[in-house]
PDB file of N, CA and C in Angstrom:
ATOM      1  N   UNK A   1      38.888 -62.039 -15.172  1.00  0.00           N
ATOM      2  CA  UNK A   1      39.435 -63.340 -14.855  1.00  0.00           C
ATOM      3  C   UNK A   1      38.288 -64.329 -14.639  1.00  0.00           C
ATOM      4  N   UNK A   2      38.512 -65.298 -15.078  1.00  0.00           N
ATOM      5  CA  UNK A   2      37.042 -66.224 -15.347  1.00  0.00           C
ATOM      6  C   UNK A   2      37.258 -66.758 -14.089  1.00  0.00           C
ATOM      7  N   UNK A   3      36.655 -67.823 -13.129  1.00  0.00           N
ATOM      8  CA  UNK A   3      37.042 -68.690 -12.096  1.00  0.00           C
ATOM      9  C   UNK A   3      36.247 -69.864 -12.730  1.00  0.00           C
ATOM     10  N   UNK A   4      37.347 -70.695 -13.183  1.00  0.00           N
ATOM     11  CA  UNK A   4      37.067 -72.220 -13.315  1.00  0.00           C
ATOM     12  C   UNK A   4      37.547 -73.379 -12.299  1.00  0.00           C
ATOM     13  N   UNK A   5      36.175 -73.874 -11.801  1.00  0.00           N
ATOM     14  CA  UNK A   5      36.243 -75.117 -10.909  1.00  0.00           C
ATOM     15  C   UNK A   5      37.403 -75.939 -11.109  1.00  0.00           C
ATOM     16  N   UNK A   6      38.258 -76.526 -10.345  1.00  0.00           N
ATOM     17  CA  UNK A   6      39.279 -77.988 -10.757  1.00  0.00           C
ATOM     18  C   UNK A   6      38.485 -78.980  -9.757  1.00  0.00           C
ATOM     19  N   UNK A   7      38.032 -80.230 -11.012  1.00  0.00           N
ATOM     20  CA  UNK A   7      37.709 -81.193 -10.702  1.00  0.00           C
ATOM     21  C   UNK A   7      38.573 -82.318 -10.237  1.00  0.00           C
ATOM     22  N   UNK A   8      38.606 -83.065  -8.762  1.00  0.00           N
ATOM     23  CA  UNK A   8      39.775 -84.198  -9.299  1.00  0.00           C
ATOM     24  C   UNK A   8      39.060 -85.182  -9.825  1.00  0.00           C
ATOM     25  N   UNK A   9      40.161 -86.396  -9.401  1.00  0.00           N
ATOM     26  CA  UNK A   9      39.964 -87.652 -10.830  1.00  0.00           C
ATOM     27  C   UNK A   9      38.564 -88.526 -10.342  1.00  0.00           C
ATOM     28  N   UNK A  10      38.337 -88.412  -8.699  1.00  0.00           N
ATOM     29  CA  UNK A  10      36.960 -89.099  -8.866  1.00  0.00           C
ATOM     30  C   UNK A  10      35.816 -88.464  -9.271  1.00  0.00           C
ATOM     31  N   UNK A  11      35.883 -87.007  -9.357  1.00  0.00           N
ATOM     32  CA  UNK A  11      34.658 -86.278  -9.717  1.00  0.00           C
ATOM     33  C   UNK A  11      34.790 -86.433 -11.754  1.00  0.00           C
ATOM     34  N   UNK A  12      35.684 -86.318 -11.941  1.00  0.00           N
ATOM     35  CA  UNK A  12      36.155 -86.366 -13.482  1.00  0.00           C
ATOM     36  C   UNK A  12      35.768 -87.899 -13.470  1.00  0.00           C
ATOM     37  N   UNK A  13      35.969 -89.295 -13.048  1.00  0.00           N
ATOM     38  CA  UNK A  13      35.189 -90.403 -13.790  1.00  0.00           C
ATOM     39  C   UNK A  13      33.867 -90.636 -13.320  1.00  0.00           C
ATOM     40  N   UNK A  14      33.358 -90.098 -12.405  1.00  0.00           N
ATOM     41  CA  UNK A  14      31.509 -90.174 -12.020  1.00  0.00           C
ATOM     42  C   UNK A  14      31.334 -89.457 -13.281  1.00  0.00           C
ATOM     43  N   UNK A  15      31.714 -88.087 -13.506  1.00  0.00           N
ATOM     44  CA  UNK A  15      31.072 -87.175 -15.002  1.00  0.00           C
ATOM     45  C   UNK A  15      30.971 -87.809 -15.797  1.00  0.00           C
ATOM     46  N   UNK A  16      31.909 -88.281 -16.433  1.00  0.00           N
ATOM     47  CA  UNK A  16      32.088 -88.900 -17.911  1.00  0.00           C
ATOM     48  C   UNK A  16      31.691 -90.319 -17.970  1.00  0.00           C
ATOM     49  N   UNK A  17      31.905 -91.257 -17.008  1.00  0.00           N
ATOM     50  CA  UNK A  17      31.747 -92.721 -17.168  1.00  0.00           C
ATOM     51  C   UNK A  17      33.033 -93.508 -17.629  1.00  0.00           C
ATOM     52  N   UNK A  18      33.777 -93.158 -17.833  1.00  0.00           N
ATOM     53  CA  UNK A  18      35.118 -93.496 -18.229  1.00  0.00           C
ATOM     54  C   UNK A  18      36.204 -94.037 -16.790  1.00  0.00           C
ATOM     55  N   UNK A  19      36.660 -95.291 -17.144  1.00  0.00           N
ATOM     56  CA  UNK A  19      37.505 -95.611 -16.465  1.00  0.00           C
ATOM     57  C   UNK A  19      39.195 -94.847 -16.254  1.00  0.00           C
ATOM     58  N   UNK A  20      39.471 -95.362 -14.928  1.00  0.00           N
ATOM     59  CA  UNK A  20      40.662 -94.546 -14.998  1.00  0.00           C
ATOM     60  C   UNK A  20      41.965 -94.775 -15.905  1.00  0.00           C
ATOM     61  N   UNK A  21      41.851 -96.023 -16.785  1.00  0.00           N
ATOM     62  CA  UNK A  21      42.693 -96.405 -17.222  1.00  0.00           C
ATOM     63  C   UNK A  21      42.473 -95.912 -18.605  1.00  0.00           C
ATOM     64  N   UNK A  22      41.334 -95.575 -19.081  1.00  0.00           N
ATOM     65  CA  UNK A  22      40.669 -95.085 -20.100  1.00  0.00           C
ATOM     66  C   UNK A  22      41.129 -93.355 -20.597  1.00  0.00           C
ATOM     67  N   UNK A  23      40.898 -93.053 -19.383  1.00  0.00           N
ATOM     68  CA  UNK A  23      40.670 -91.865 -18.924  1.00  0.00           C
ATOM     69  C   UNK A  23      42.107 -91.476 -19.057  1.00  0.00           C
ATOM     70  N   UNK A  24      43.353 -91.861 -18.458  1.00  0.00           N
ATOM     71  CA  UNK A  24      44.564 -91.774 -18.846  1.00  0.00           C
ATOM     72  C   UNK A  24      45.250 -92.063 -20.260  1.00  0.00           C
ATOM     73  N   UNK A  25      44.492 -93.030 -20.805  1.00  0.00           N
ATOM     74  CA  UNK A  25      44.956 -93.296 -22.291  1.00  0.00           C
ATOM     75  C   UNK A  25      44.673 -92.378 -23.099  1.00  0.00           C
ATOM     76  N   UNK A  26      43.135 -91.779 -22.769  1.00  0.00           N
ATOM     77  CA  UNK A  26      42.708 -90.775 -23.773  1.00  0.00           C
ATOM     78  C   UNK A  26      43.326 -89.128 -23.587  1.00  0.00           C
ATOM     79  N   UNK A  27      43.805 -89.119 -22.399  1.00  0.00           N
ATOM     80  CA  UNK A  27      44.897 -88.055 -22.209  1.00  0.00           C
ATOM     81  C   UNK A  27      46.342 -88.318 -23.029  1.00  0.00           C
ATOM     82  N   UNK A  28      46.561 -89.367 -22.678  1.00  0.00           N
ATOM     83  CA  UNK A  28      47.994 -89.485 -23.330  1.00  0.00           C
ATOM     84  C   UNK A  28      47.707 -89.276 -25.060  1.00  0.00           C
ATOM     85  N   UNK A  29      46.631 -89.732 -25.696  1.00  0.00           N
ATOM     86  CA  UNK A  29      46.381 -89.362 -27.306  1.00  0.00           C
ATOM     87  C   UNK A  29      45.518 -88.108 -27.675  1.00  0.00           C
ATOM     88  N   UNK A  30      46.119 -87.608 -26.678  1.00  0.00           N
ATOM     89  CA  UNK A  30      44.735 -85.949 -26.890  1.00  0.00           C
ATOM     90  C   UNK A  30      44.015 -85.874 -27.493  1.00  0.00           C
ATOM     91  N   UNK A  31      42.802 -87.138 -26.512  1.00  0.00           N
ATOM     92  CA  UNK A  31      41.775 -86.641 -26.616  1.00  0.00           C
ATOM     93  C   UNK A  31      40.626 -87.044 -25.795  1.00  0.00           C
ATOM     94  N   UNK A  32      41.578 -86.144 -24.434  1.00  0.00           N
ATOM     95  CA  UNK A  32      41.103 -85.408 -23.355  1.00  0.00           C
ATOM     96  C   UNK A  32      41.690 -84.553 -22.618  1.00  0.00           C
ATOM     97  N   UNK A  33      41.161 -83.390 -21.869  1.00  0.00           N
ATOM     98  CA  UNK A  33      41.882 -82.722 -21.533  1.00  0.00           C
ATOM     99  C   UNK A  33      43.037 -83.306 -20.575  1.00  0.00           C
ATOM    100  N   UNK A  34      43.777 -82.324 -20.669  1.00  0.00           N
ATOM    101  CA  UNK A  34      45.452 -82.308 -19.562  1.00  0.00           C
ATOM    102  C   UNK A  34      44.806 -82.161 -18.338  1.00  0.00           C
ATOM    103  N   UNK A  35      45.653 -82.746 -17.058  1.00  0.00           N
ATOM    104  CA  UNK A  35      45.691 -82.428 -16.173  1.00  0.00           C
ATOM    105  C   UNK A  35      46.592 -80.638 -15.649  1.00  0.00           C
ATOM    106  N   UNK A  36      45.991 -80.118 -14.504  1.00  0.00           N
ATOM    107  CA  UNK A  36      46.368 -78.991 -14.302  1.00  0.00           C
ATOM    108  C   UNK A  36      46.615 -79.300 -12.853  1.00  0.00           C
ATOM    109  N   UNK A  37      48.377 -78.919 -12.682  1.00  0.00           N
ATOM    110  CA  UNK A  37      48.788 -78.841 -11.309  1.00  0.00           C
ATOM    111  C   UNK A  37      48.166 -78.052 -10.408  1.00  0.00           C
ATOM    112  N   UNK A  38      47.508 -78.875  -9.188  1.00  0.00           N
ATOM    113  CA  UNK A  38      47.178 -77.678  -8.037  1.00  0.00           C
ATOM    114  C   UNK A  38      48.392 -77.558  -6.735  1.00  0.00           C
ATOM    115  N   UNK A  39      49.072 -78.591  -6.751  1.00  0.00           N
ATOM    116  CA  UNK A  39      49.690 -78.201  -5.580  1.00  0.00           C
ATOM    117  C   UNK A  39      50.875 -79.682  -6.149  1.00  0.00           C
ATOM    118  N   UNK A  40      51.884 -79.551  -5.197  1.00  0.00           N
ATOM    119  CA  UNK A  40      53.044 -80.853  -5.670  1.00  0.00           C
ATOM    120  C   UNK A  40      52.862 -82.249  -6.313  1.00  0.00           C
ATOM    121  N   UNK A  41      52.101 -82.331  -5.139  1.00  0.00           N
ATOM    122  CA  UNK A  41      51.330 -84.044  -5.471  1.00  0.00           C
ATOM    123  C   UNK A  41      49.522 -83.802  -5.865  1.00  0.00           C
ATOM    124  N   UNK A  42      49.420 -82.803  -6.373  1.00  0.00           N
ATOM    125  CA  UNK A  42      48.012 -83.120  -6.416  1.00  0.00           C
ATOM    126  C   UNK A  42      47.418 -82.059  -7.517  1.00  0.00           C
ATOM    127  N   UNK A  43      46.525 -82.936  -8.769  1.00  0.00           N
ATOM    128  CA  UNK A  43      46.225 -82.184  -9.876  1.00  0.00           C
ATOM    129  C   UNK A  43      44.618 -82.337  -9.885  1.00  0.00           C
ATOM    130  N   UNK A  44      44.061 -81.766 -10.922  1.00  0.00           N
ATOM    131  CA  UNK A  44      42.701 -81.467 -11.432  1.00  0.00           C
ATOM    132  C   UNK A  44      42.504 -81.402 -12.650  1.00  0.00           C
ATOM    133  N   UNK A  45      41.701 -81.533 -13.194  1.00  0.00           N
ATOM    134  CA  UNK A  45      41.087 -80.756 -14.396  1.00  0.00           C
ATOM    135  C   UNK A  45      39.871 -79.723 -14.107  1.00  0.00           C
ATOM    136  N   UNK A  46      40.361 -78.979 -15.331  1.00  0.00           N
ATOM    137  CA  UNK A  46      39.217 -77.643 -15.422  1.00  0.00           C
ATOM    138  C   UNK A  46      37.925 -78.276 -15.800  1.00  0.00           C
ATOM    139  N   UNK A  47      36.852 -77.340 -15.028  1.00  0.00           N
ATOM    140  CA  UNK A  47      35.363 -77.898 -15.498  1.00  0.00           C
ATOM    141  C   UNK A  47      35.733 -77.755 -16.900  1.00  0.00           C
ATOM    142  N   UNK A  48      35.493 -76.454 -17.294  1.00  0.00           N
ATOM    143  CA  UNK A  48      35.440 -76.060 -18.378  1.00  0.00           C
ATOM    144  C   UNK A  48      35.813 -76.912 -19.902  1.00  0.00           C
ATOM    145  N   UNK A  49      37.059 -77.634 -19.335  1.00  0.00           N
ATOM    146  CA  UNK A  49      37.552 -78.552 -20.486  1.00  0.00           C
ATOM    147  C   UNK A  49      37.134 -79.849 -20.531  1.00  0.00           C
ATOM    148  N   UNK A  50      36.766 -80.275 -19.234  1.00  0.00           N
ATOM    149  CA  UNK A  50      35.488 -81.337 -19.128  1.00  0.00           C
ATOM    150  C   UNK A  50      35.192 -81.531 -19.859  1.00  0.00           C
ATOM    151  N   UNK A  51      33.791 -80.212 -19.602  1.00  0.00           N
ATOM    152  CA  UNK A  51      32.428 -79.783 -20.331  1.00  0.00           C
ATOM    153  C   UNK A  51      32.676 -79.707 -21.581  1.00  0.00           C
ATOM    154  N   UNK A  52      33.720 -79.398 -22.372  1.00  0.00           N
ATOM    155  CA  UNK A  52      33.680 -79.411 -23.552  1.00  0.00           C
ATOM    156  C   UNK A  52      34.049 -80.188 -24.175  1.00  0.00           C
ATOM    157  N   UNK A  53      34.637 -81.498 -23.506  1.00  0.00           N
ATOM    158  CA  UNK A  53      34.886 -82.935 -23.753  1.00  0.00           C
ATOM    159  C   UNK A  53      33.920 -83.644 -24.095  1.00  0.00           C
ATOM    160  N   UNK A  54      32.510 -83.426 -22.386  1.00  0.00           N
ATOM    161  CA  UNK A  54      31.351 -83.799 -23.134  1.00  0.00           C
ATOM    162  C   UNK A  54      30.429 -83.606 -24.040  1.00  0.00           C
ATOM    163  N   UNK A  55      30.840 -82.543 -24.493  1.00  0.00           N
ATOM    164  CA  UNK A  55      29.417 -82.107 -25.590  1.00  0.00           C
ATOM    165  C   UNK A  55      29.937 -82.749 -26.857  1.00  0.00           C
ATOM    166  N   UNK A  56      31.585 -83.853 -26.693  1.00  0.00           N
ATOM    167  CA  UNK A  56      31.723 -83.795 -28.429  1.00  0.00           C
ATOM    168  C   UNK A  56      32.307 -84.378 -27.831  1.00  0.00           C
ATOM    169  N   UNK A  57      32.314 -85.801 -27.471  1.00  0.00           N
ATOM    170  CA  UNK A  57      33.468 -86.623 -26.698  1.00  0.00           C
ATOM    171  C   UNK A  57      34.308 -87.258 -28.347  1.00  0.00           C
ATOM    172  N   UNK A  58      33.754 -87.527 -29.547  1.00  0.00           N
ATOM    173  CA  UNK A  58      34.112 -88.171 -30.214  1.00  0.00           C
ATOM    174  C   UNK A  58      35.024 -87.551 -31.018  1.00  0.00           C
ATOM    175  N   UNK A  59      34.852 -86.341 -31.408  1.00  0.00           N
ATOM    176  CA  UNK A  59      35.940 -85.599 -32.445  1.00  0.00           C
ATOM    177  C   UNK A  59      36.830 -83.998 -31.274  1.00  0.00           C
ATOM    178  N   UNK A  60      37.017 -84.732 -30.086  1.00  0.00           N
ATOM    179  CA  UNK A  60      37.341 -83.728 -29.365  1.00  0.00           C
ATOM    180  C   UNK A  60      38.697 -83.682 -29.229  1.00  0.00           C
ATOM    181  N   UNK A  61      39.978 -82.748 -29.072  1.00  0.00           N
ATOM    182  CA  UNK A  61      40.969 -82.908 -29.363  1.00  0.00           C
ATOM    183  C   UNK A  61      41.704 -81.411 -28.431  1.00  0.00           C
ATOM    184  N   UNK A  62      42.828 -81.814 -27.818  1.00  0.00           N
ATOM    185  CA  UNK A  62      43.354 -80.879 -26.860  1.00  0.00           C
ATOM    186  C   UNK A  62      43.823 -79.857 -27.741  1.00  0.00           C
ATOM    187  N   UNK A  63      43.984 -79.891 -28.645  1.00  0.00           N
ATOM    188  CA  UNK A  63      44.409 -78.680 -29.324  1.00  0.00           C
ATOM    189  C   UNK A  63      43.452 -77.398 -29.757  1.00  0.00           C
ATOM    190  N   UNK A  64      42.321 -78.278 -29.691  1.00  0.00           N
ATOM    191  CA  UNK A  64      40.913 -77.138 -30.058  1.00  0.00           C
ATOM    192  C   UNK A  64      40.596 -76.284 -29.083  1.00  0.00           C
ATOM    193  N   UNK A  65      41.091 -76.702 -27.642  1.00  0.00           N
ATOM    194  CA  UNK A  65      40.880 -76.055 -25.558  1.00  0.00           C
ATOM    195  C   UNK A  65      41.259 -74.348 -26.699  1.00  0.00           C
ATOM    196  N   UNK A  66      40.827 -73.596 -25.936  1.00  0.00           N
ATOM    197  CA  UNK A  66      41.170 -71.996 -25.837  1.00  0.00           C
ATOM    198  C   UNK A  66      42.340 -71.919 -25.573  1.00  0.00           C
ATOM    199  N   UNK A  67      43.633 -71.392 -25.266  1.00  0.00           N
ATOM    200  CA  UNK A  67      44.421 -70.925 -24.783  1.00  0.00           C
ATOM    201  C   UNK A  67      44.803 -70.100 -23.153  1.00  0.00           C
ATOM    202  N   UNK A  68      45.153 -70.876 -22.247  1.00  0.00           N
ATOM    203  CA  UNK A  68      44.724 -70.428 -20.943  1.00  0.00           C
ATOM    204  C   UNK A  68      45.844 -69.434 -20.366  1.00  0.00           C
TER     205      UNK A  68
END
């Protein structure tokens, strides 16, 4: 079982530089990762899908993520 960090949304726009409004648009056109529920009201993203956002922010696409 791997253990991947969940980042929330202020640690996710210091990383990237991306605004939050940005940052939501490019989720809604996948292409950035999904959010992942941690608890009722409160989500994250995986480092992992971050990180692989940044190494290829331009041709990056939610469908390419691994299968979790």
């Amino acid at each position: 079982m791997s253990h991947d960090r969940i980042l929330r949304l202020k640690a996710v726009l210091d990383r990237t530089g991306l605004s939050r409004s940005t940052l939501y648009r490019k989720m809604q056109s996948g292409s950035f990762p999904r959010q992942v529920r941690i608890a009722t009201r409160c989500t994250g993203w995986r480092e992992s899908a971050v990180s692989a956002w940044m190494k290829n922010p331009m041709f990056f696409h939610v469908d390419d993520l691994p299968a979790e």
